[in-house]
Protein backbone atom coordinates (compact mmCIF):
# COMPACT_ATOMS: atom_id res chain seq x y z
CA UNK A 1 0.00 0.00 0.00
CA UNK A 2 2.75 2.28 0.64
CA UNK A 3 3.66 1.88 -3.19
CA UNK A 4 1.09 3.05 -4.14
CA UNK A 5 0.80 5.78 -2.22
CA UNK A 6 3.87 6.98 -2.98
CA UNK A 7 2.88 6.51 -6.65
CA UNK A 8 -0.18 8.33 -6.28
CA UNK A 9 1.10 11.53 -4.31
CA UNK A 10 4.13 11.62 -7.21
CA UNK A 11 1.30 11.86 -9.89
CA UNK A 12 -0.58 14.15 -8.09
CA UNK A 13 2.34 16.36 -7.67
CA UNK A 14 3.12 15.96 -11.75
CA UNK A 15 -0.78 17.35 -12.20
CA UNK A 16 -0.76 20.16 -9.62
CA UNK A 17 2.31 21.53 -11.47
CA UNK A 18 0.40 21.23 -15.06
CA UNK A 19 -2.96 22.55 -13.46
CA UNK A 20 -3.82 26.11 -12.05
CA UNK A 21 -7.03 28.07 -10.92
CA UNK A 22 -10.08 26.10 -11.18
CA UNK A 23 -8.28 22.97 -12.81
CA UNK A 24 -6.12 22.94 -9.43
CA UNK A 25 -8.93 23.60 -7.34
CA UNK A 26 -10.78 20.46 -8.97
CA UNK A 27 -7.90 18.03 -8.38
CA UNK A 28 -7.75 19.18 -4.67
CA UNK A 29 -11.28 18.83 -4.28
CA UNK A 30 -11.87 15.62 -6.22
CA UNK A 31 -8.65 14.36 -4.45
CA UNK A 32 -10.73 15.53 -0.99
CA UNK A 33 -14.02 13.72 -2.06
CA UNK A 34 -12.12 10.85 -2.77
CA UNK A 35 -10.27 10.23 0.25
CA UNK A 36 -13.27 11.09 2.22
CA UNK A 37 -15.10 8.22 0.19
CA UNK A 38 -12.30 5.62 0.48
CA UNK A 39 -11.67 6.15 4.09
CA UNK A 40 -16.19 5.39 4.52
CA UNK A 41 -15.77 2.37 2.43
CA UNK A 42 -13.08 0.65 4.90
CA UNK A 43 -14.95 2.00 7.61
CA UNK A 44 -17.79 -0.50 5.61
CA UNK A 45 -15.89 -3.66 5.26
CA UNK A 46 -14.18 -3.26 8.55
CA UNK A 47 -17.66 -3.10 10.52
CA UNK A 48 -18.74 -6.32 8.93
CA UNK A 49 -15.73 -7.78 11.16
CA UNK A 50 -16.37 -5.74 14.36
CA UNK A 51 -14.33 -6.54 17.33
CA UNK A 52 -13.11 -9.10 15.00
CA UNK A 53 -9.72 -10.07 14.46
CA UNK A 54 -10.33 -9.57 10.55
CA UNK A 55 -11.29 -6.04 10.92
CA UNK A 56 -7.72 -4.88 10.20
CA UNK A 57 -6.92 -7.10 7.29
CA UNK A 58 -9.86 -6.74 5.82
CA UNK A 59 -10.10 -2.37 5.96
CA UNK A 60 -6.20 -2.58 4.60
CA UNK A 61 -7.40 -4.46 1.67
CA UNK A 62 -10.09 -2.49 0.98
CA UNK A 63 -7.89 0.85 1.24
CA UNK A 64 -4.83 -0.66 -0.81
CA UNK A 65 -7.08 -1.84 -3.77
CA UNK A 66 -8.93 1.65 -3.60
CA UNK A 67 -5.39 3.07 -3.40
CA UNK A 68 -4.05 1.20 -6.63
CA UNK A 69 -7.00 2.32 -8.30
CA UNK A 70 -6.92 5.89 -7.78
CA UNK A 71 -3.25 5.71 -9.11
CA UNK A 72 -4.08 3.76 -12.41
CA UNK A 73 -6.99 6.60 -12.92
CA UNK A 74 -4.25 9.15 -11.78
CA UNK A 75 -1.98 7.69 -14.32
CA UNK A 76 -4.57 8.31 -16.87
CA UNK A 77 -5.21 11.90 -16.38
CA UNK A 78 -1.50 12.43 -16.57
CA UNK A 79 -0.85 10.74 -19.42
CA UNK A 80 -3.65 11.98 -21.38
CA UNK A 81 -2.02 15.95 -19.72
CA UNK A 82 0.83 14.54 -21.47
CA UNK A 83 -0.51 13.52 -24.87
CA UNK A 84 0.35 10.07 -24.53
């Protein structure tokens, strides 16, 4: 998980340079709204294991899947920034 987000605040750095006024503001705010919603949808699977010992595993798998896929989209934006 720390991979990818390592991966994901490089790419987000890479955008926030290309971006300005209400491009920039987008990106923060989408990035915002999306942490917001990933952070709820652990909260989600964890509770089906509360006070459970698969609480933990469970809400890190949830967040690194959710992590990798915010990078791939990331990735896309940036490349398509790029003209790739």
């Amino acid at each position: 998980m720390a991979v990818w987000e390592d991966v994901t605040l490089a790419i987000l750095a890479d955008l926030r340079s290309k971006y300005s006024g209400d491009g920039l503001k987008s990106l923060n705010d989408d990035e915002t709204a999306w942490e917001a919603s990933m952070l709820d949808d652990v909260g989600l699977g964890m509770d089906m294991y509360e006070g459970g010992s698969l609480a933990g595993p469970v809400g890190a798998h949830i967040r690194a899947r959710a992590t990798a896929q915010r990078a791939a989209y990331l990735y896309e934006i940036q490349q398509m920034m790029s003209g790739e």
